[in-house]
Protein backbone atom coordinates (compact mmCIF):
# COMPACT_ATOMS: atom_id res chain seq x y z
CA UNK A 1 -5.48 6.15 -24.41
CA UNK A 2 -4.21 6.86 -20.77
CA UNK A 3 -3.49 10.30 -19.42
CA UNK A 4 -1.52 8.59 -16.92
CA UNK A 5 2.95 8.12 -17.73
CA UNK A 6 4.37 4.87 -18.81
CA UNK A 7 7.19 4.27 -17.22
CA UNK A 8 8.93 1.53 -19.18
CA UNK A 9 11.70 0.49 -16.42
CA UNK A 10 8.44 -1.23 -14.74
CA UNK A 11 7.90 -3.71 -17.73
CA UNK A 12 8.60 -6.82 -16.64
CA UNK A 13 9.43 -6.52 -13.01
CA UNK A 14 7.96 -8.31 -10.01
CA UNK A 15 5.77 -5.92 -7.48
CA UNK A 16 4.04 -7.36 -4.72
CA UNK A 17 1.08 -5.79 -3.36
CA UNK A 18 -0.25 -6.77 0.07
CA UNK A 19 -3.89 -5.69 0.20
CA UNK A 20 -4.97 -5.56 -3.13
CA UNK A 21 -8.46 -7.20 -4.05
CA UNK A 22 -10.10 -3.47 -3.49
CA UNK A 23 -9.93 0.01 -2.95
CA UNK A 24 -6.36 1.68 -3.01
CA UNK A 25 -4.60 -2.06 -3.60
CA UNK A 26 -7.01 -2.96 -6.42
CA UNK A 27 -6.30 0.54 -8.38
CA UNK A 28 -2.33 -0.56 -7.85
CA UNK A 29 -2.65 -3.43 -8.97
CA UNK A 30 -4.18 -2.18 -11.96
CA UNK A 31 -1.90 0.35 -12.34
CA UNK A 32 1.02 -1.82 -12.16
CA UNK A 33 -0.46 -4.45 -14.32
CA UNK A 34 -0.97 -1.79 -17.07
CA UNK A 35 2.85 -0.71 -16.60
CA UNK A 36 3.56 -4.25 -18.02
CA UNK A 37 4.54 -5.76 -14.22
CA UNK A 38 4.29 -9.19 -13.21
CA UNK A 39 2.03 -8.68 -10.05
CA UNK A 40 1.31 -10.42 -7.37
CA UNK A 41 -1.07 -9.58 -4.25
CA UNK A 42 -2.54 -10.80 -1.40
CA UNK A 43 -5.97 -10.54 0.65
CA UNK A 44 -8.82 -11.97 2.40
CA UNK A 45 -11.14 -10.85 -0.09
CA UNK A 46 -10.68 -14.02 -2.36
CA UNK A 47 -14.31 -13.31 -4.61
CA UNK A 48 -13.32 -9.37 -5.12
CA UNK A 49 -9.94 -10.56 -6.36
CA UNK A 50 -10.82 -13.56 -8.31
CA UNK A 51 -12.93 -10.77 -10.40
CA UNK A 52 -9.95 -8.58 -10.32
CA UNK A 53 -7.72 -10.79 -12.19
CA UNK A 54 -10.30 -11.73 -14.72
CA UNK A 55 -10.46 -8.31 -15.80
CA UNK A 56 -6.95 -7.72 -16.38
CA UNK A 57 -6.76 -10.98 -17.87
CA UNK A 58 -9.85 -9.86 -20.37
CA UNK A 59 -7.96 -6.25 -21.12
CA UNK A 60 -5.34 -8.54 -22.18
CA UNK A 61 -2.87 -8.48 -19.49
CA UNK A 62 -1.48 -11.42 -18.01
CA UNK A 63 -3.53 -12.46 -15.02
CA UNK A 64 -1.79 -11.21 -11.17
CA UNK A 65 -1.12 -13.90 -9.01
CA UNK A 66 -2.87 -14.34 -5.89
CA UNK A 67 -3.38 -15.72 -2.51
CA UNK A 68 -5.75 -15.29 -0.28
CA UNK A 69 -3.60 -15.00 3.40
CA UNK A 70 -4.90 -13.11 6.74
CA UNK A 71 -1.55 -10.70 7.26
CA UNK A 72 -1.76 -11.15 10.99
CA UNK A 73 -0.43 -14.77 9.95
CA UNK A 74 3.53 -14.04 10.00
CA UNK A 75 4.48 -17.24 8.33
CA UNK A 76 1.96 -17.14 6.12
CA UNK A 77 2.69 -13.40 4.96
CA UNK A 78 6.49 -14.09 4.48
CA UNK A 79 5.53 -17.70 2.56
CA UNK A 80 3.55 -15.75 0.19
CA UNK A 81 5.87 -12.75 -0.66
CA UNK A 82 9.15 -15.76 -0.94
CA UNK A 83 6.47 -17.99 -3.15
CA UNK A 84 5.80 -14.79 -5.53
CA UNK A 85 9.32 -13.70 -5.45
CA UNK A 86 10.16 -17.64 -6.85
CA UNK A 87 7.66 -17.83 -9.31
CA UNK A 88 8.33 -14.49 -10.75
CA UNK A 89 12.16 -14.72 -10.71
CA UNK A 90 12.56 -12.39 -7.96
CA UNK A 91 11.33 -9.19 -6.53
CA UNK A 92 11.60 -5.56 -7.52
CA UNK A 93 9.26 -3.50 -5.24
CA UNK A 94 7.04 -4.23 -2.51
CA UNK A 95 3.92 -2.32 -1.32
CA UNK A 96 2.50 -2.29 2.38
CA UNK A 97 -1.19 -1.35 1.59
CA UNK A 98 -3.27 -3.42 3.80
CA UNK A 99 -5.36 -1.53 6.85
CA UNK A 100 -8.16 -1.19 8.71
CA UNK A 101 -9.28 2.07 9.89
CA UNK A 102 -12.32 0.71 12.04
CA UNK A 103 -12.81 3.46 14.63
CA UNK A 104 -12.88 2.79 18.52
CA UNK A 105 -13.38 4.77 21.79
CA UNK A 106 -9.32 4.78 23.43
CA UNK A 107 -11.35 3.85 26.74
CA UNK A 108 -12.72 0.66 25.24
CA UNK A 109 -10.19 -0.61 23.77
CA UNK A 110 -9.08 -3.94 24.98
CA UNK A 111 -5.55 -5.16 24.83
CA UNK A 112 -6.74 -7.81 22.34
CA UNK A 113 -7.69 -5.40 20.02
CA UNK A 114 -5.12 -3.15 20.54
CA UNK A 115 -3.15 -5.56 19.46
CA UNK A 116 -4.98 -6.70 16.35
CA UNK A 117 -4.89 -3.44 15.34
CA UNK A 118 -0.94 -3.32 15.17
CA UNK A 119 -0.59 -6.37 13.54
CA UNK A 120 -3.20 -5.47 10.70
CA UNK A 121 -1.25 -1.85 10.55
CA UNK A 122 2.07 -1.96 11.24
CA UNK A 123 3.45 -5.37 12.02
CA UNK A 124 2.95 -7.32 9.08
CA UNK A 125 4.27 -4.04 6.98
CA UNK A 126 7.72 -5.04 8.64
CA UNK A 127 7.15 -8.46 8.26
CA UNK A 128 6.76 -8.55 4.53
CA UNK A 129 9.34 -5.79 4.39
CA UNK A 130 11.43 -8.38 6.36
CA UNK A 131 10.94 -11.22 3.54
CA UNK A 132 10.96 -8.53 0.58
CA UNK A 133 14.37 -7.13 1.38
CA UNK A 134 15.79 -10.95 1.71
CA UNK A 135 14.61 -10.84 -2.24
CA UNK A 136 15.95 -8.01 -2.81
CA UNK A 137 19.48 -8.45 -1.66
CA UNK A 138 20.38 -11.52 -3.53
CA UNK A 139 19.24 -9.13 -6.53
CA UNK A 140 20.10 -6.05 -8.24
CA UNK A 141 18.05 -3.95 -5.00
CA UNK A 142 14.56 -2.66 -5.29
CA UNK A 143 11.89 -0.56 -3.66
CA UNK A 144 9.49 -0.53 -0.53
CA UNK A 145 6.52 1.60 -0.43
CA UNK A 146 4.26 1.91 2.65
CA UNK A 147 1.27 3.29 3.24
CA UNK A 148 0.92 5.36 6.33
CA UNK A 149 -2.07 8.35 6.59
CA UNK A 150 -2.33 11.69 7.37
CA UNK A 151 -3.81 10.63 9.94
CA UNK A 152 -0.30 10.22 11.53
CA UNK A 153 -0.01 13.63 11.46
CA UNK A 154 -3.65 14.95 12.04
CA UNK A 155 -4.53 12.45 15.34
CA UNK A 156 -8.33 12.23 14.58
CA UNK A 157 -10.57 11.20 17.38
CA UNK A 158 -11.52 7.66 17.89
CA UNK A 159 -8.51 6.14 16.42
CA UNK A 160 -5.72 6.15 18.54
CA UNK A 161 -4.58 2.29 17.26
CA UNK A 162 -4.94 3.19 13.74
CA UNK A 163 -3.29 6.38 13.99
CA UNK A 164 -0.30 5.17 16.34
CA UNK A 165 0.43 2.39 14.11
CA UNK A 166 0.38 4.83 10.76
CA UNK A 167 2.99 6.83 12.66
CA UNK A 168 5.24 4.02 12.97
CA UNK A 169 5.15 3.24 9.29
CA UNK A 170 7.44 6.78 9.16
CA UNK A 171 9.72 5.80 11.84
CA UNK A 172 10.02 1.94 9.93
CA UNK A 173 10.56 3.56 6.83
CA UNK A 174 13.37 5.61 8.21
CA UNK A 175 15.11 2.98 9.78
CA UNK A 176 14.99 0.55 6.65
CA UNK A 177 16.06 3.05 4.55
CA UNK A 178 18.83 3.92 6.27
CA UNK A 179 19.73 0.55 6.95
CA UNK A 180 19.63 -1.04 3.35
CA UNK A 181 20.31 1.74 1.05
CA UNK A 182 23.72 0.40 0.91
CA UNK A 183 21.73 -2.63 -0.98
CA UNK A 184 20.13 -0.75 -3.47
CA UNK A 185 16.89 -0.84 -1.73
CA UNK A 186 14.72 2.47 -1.21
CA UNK A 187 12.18 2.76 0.90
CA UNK A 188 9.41 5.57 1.36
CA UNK A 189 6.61 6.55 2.78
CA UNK A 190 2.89 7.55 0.84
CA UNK A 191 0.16 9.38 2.99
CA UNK A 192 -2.93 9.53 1.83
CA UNK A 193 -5.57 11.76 2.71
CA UNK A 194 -9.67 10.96 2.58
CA UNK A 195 -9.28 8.28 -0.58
CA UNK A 196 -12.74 7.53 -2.01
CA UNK A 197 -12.91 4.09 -1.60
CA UNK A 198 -15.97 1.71 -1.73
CA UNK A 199 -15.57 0.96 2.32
CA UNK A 200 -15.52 5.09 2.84
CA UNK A 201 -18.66 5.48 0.66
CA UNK A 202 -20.66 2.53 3.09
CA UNK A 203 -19.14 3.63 6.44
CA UNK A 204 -18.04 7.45 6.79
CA UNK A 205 -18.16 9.33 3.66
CA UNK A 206 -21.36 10.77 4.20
CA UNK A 207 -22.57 13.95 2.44
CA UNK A 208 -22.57 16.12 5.78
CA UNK A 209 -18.61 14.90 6.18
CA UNK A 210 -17.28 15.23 2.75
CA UNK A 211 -18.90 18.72 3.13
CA UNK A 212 -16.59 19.22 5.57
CA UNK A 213 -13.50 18.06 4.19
CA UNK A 214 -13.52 19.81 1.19
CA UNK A 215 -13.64 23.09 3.27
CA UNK A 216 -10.12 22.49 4.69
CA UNK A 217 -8.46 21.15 1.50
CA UNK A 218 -7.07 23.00 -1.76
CA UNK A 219 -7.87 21.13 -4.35
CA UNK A 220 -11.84 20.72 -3.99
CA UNK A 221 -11.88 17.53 -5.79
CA UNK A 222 -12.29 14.07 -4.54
CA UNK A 223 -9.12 11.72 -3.90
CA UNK A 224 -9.27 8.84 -6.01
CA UNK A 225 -7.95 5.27 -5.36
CA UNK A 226 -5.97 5.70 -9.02
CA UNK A 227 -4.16 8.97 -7.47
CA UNK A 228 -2.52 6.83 -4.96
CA UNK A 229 -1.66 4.26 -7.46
CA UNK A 230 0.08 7.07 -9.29
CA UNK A 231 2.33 8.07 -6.92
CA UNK A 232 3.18 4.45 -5.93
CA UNK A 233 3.83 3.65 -9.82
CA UNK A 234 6.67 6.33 -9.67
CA UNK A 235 8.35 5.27 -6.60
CA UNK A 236 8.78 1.62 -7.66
CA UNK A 237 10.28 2.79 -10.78
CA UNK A 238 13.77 3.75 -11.50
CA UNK A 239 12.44 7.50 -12.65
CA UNK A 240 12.58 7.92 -8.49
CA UNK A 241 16.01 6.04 -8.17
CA UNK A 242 17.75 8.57 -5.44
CA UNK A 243 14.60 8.92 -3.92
CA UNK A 244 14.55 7.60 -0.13
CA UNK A 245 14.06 7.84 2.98
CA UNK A 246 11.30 10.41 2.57
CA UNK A 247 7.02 11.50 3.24
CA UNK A 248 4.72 11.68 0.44
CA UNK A 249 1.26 13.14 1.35
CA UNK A 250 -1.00 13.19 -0.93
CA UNK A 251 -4.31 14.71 0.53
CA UNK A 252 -5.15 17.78 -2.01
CA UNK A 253 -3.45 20.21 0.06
CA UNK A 254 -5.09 19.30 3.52
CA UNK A 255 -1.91 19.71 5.68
């Protein structure tokens, strides 16, 4: 039995997750699927999310539909969220997950990469937005959740692209939301803090720096993938239906 809520305006609606074959995406997709969603998500990591769907499929939900599409691919991106969208009879909520927090020295960083960096975090989050809120207005409105970082409000070392391009995720979701509440659409804003993901665990979540973390935060507990997914649930559904426009951080208490 889940400790989690059900929230019942979720059954049966179409959410499209961009990033979700692990870590943060995988739990939402999970999440989503248990809510009685019709899912659909994309990735590069085809394998991870071929195993994903099998095991909602054996838990007996229906299996999430997916396609494996590099984001930095604009047609691509928008052909896959307008393919979903079709197949599932339109689209309720969207969900800008993907990222890549690789770190690099501001000095080194070449214009290429600079680049590639926005377009993994920021550009195609307007891009599927974009295609998402075309859905959306030829239906009964919907919901757009992004996922920016406390580090947009911290400014770490060593990740000026990553952190630039979360900030800009709070100044898109502004101007969306402003833009197409008058179509039913929300949009918001989640910021994570240090999420426990598998990619933390092999690159940066050593002992010495969890250590650390836990000394500036409240709640001395690790952040879970499924935490995010919680908060994400609620703001697709219509318990958060006047809810716009606004920052969620979700870091146990570490700004």
């Amino acid at each position: 039995m889940t400790r989690y809520a059900t929230y019942p305006s979720l059954a049966g609606r179409s959410v499209f997750i961009t990033g979700g074959a692990t870590g943060i995406g995988a739990a939402m997709v999970e999440a989503f699927a248990e809510q009685g969603a019709v899912v659909g998500h994309i990735d590069l990591a085809a394998e991870e999310a071929e195993a994903l769907g099998e095991s909602i499929s054996a838990s007996g939900r229906p299996k999430p539909w997916f396609r494996r599409v590099d984001v930095t691919d604009v047609e691509a991106l928008a052909g896959a969220v307008s393919d979903f969208a079709g197949s599932a009879g339109g689209l309720h909520a969207l969900v800008n997950n993907v990222a890549n927090d690789t770190r690099h020295n501001p000095l080194e960083t070449t214009a290429e990469k600079w680049r590639r960096c926005m377009a993994v975090n920021l550009d195609c989050a307007f891009f599927a937005s974009q295609e998402a809120i075309k859905q959306m207005r030829d239906g009964n409105g919907g919901a757009i959740v992004n996922f920016s970082s406390i580090n947009a409000l911290l400014g770490p070392e060593n990740m000026p692209g990553y952190v630039t391009a979360k900030a800009g995720l709070l100044g898109m979701t502004k101007a969306l939301a402003r833009e197409y509440g008058r179509d039913g659409i929300r949009v918001n804003t989640i910021l994570p803090g240090w999420v426990v993901t598998q990619r933390q665990l092999d690159l940066w979540l050593t002992p010495e720096a969890e250590a650390e973390w836990m000394e500036h935060v409240c709640l001395k507990q690790r952040i879970e993938p499924r935490d995010a997914a919680n908060l994400a649930l609620f703001l697709a559904a219509d318990d958060s239906r006047m809810i716009t426009n606004q920052q969620f951080v979700i870091d146990g208490g570490r700004v």
